[in-house]
PDB file of N, CA and C in Angstrom:
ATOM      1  N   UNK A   1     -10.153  18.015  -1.449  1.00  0.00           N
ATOM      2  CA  UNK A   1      -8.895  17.308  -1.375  1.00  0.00           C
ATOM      3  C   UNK A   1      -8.885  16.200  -2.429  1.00  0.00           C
ATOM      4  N   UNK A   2      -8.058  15.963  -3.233  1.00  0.00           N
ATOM      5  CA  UNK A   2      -7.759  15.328  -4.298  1.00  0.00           C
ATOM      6  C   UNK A   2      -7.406  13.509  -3.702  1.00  0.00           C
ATOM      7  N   UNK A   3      -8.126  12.526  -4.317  1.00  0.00           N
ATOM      8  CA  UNK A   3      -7.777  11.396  -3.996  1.00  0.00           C
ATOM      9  C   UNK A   3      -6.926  10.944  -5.477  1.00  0.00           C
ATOM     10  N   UNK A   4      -5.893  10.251  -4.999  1.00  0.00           N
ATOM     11  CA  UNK A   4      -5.272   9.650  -5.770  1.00  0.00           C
ATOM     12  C   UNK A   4      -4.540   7.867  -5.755  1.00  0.00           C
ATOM     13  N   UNK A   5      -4.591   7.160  -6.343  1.00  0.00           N
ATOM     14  CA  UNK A   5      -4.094   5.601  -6.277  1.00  0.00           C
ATOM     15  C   UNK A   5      -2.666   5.941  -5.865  1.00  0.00           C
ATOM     16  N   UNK A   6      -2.662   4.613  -4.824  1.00  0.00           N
ATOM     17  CA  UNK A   6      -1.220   4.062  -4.506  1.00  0.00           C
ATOM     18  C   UNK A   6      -1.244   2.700  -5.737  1.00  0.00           C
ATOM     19  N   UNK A   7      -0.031   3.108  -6.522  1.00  0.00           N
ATOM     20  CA  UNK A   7      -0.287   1.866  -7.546  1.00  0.00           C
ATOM     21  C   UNK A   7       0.827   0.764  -7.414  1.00  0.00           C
ATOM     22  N   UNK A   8       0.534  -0.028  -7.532  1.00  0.00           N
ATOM     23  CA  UNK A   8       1.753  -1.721  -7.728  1.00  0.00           C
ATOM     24  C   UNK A   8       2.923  -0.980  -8.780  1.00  0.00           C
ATOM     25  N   UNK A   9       4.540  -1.030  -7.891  1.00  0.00           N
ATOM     26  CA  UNK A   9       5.192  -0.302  -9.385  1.00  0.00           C
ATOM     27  C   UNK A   9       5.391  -1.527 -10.458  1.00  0.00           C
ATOM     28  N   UNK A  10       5.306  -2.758  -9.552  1.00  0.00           N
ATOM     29  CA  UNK A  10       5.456  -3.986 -10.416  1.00  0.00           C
ATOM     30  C   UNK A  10       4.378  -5.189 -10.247  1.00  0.00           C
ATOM     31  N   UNK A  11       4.520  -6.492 -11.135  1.00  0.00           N
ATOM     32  CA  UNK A  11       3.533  -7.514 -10.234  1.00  0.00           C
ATOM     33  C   UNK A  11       4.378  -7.830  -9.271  1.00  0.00           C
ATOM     34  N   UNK A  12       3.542  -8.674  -8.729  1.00  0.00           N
ATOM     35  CA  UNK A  12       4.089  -9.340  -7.232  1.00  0.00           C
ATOM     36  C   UNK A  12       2.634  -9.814  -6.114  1.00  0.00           C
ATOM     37  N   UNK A  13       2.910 -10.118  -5.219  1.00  0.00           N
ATOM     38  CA  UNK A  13       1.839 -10.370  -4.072  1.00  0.00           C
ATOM     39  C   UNK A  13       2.331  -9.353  -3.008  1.00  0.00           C
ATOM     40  N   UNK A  14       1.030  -8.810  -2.911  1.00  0.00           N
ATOM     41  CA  UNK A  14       0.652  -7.623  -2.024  1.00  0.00           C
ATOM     42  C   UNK A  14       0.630  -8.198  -0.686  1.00  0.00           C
ATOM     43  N   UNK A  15       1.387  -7.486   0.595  1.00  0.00           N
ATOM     44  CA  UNK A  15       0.950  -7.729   1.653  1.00  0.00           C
ATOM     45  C   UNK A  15       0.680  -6.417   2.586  1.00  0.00           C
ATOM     46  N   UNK A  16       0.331  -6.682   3.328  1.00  0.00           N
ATOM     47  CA  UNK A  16      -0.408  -5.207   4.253  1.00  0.00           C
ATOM     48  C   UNK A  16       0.516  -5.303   5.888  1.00  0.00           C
ATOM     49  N   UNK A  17       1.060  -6.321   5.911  1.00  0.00           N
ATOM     50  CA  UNK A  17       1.766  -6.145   7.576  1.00  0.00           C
ATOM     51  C   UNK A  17       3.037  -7.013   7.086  1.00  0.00           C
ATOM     52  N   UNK A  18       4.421  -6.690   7.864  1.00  0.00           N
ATOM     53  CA  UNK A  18       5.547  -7.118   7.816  1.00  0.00           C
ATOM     54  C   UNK A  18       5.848  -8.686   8.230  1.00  0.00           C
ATOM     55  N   UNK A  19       4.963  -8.990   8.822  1.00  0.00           N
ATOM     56  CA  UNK A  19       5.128 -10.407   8.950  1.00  0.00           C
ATOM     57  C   UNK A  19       3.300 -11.251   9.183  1.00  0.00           C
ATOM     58  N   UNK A  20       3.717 -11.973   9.156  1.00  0.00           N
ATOM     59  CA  UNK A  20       1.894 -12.821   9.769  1.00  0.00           C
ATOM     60  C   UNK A  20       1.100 -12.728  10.987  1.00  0.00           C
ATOM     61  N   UNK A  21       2.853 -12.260  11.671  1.00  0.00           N
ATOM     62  CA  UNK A  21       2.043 -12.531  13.154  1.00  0.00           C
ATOM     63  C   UNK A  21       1.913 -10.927  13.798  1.00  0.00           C
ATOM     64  N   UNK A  22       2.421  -9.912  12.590  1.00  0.00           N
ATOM     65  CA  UNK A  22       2.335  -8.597  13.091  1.00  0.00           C
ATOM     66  C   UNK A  22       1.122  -7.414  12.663  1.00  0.00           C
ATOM     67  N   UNK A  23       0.981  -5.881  13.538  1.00  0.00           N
ATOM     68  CA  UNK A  23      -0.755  -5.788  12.829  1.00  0.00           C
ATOM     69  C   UNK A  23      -0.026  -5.159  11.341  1.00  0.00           C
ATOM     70  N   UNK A  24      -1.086  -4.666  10.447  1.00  0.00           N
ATOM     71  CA  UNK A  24      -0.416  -3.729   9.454  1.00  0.00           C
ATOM     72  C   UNK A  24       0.050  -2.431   9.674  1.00  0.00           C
ATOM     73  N   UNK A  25       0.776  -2.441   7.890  1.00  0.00           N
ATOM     74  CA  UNK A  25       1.173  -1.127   8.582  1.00  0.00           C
ATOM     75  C   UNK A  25       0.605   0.134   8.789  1.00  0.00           C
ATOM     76  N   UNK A  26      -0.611   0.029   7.936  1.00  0.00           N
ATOM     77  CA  UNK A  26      -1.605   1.805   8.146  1.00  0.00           C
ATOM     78  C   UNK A  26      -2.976   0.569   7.923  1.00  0.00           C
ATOM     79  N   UNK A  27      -3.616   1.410   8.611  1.00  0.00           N
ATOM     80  CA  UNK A  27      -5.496   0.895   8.495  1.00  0.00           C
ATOM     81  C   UNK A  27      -6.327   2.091   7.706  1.00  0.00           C
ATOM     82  N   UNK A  28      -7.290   1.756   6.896  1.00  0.00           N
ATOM     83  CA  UNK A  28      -7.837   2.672   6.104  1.00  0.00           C
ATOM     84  C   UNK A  28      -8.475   3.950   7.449  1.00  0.00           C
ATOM     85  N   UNK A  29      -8.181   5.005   6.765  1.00  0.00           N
ATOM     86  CA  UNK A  29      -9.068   5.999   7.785  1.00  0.00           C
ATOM     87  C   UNK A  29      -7.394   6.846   8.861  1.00  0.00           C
ATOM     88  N   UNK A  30      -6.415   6.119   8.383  1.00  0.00           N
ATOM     89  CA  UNK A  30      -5.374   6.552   9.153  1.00  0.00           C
ATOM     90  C   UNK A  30      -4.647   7.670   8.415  1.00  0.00           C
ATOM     91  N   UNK A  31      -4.298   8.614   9.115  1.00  0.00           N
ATOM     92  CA  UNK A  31      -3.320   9.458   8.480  1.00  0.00           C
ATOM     93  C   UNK A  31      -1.396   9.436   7.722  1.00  0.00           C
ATOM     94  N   UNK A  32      -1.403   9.601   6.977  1.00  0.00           N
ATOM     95  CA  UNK A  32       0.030   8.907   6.679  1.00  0.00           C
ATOM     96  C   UNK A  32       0.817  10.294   5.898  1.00  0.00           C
ATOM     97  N   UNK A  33       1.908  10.104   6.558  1.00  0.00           N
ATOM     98  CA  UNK A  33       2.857  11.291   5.421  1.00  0.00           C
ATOM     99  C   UNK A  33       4.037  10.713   4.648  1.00  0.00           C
ATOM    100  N   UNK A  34       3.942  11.745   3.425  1.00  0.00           N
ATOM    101  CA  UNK A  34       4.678  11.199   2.329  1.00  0.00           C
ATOM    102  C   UNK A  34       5.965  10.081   3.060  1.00  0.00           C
ATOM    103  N   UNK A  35       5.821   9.053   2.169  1.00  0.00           N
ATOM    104  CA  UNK A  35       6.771   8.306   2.137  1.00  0.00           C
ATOM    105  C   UNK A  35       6.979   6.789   3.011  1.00  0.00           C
ATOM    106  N   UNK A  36       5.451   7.044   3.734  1.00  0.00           N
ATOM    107  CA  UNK A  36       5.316   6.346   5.090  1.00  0.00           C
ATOM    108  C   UNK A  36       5.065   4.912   4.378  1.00  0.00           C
ATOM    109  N   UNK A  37       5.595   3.581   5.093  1.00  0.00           N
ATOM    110  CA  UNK A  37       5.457   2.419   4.218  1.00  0.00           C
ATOM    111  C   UNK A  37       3.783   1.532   4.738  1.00  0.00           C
ATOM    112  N   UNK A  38       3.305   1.838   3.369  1.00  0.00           N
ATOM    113  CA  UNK A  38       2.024   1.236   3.933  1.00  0.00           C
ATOM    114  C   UNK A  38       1.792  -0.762   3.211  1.00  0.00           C
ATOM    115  N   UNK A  39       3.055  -1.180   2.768  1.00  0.00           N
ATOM    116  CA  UNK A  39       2.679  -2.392   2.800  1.00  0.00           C
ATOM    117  C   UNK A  39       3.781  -2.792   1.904  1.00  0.00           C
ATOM    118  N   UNK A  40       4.257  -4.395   1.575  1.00  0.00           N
ATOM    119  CA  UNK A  40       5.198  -4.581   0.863  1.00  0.00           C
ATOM    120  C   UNK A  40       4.802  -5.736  -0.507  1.00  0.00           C
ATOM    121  N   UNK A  41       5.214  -5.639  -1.713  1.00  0.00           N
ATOM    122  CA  UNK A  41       5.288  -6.144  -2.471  1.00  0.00           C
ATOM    123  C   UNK A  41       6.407  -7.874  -2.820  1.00  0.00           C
ATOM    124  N   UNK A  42       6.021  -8.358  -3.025  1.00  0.00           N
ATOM    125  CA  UNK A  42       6.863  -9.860  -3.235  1.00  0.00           C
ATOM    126  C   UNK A  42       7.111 -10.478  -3.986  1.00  0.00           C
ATOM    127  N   UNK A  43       8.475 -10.123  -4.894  1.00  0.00           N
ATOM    128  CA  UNK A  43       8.909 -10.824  -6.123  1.00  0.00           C
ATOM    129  C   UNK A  43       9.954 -11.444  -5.942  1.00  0.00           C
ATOM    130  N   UNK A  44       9.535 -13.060  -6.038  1.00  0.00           N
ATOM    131  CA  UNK A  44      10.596 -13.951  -6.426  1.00  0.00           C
ATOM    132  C   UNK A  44      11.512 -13.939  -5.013  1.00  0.00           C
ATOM    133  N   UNK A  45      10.848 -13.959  -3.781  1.00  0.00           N
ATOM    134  CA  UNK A  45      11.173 -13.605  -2.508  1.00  0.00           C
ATOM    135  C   UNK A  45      11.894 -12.610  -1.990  1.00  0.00           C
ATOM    136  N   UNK A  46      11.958 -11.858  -2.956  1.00  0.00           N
ATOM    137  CA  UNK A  46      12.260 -10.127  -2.545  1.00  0.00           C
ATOM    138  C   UNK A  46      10.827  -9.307  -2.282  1.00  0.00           C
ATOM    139  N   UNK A  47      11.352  -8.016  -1.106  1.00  0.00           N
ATOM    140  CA  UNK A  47      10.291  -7.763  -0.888  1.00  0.00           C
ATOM    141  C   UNK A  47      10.588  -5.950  -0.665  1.00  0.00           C
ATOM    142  N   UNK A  48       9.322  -5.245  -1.315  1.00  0.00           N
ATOM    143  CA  UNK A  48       9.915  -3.588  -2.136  1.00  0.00           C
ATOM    144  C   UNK A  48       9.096  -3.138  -1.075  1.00  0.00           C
ATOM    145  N   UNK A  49       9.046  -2.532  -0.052  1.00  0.00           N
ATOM    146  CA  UNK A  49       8.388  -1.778   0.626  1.00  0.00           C
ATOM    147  C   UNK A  49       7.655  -0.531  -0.703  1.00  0.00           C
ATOM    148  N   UNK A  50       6.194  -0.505  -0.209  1.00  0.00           N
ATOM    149  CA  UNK A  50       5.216  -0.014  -1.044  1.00  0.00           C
ATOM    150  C   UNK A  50       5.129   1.381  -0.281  1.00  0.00           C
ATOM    151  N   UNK A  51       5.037   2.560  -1.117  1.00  0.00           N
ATOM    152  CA  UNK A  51       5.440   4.221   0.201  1.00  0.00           C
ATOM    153  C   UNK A  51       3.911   4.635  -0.432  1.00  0.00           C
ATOM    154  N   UNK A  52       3.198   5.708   0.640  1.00  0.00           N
ATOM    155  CA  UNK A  52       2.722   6.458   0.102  1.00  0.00           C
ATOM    156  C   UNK A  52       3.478   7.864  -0.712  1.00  0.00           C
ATOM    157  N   UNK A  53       3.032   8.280  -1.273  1.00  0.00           N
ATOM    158  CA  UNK A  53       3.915   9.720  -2.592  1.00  0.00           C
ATOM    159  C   UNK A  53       3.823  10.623  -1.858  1.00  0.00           C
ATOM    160  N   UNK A  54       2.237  10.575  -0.895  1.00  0.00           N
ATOM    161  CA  UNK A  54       2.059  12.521  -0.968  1.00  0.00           C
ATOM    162  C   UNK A  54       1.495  11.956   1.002  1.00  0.00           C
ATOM    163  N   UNK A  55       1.443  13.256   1.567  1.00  0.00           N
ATOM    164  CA  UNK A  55       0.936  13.191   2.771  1.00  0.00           C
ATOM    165  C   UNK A  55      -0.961  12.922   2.864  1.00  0.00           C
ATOM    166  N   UNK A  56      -2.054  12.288   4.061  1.00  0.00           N
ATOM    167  CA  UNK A  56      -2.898  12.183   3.583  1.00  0.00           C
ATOM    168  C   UNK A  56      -3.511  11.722   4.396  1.00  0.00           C
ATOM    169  N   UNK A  57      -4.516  11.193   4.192  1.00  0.00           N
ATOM    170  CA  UNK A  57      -5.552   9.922   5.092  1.00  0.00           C
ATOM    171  C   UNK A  57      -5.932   8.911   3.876  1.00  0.00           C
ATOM    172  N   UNK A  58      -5.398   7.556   4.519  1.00  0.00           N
ATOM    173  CA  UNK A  58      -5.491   6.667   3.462  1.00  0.00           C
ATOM    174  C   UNK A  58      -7.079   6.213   3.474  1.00  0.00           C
ATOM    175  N   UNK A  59      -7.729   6.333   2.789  1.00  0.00           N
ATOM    176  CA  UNK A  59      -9.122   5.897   2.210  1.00  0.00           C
ATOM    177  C   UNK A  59      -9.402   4.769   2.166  1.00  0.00           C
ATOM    178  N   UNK A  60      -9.023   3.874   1.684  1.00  0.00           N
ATOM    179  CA  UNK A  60      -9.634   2.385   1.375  1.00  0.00           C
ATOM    180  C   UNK A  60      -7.935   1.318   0.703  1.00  0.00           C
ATOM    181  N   UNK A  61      -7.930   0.227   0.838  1.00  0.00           N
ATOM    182  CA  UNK A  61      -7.285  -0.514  -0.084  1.00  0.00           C
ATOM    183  C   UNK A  61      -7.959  -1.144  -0.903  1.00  0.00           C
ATOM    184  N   UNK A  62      -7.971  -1.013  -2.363  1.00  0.00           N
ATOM    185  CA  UNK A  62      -8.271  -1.667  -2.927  1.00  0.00           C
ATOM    186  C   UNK A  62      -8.343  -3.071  -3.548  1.00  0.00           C
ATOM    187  N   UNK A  63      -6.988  -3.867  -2.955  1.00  0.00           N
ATOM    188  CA  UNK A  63      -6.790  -5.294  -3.160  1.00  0.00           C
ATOM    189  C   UNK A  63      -6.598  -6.024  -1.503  1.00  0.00           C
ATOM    190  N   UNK A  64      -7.244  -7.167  -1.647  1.00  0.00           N
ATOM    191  CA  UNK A  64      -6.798  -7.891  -0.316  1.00  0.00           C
ATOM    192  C   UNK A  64      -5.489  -7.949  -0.128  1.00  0.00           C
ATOM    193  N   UNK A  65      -5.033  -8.323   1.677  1.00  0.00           N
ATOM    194  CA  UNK A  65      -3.747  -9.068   1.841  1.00  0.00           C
ATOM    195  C   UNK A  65      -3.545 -10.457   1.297  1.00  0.00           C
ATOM    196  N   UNK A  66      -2.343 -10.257   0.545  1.00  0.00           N
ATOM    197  CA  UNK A  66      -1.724 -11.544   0.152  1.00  0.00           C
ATOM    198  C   UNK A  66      -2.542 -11.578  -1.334  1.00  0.00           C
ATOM    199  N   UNK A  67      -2.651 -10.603  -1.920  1.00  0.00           N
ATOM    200  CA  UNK A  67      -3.445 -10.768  -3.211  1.00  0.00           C
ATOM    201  C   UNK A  67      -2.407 -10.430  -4.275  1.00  0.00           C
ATOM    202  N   UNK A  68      -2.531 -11.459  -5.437  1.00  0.00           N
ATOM    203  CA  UNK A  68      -1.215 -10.910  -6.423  1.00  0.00           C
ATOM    204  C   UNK A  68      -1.877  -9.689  -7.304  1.00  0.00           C
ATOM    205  N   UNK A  69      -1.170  -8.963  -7.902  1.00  0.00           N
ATOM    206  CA  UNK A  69      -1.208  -7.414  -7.679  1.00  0.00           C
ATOM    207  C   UNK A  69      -0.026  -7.574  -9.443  1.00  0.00           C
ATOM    208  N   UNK A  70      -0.962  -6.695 -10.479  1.00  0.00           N
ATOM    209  CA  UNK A  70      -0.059  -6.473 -11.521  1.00  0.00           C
ATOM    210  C   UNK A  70       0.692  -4.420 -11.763  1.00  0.00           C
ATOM    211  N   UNK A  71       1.421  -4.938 -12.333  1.00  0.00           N
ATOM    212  CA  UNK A  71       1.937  -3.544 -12.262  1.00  0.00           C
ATOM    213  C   UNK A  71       1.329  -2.392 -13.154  1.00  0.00           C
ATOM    214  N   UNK A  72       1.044  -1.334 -11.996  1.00  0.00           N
ATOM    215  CA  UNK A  72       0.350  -0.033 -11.899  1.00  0.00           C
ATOM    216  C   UNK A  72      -1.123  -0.604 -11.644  1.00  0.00           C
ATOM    217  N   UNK A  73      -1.371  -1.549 -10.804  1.00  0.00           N
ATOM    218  CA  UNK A  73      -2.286  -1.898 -10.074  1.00  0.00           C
ATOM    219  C   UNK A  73      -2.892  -0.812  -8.844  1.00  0.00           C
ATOM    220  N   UNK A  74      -3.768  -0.108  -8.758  1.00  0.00           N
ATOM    221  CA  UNK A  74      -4.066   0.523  -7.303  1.00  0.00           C
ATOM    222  C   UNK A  74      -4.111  -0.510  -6.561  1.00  0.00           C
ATOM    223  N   UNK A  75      -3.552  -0.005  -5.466  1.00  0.00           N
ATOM    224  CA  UNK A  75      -3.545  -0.775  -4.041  1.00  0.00           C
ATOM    225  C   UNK A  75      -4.193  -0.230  -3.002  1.00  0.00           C
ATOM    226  N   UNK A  76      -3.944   0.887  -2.967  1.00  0.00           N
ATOM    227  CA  UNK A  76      -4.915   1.633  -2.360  1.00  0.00           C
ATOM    228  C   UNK A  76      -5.031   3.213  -2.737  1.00  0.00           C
ATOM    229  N   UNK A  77      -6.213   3.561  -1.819  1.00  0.00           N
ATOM    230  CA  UNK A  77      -6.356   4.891  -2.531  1.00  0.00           C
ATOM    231  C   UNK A  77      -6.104   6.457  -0.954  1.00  0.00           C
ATOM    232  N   UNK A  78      -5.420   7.235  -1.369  1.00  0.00           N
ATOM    233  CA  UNK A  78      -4.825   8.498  -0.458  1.00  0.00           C
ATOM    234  C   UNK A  78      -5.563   9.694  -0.738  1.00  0.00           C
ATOM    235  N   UNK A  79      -6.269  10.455   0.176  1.00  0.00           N
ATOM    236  CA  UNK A  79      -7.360  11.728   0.033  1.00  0.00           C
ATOM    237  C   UNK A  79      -5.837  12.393   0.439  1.00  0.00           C
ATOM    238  N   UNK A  80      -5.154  12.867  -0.376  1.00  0.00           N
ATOM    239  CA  UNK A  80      -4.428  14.331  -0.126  1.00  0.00           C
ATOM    240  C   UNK A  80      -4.569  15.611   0.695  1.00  0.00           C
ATOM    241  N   UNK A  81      -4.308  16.082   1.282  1.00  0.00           N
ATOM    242  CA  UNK A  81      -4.019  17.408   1.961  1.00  0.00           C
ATOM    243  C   UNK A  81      -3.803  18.377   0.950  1.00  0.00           C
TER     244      UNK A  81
END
């Protein structure tokens, strides 16, 4: 099964859950299908929900929460089906 990067489409600060006080949205080791939002990006107080592309089990993130993040940054990485 092919692993491939979830990449930053832009900079911004990376976050992993919708608010502070909520859990995230996928944990490494979880299964996710195309399109599923695994975290959101933050520019200039807009905020881009981050999708996975392909269906999968997400593997690892590669940047912390709340870490600024340049564009085509991996964020995390998806073992494909």
């Amino acid at each position: 099964m092919p692993q491939q990067p979830i990449q930053a489409p832009f900079p911004g600060v990376f976050y992993r859950r919708p608010a502070p006080d909520q859990p995230p949205f996928v944990e490494p080791g979880q299964r996710v299908e195309a399109d599923t939002v695994i975290g959101l990006i933050e520019v200039m107080k807009q905020f881009c929900e981050l999708r996975a592309e392909a269906t999968g089990t997400l593997i690892t993130f590669e940047v912390e929460d709340e870490t600024v993040v340049e564009a085509g940054q991996a964020i995390a990485t998806l073992e494909g089906e």
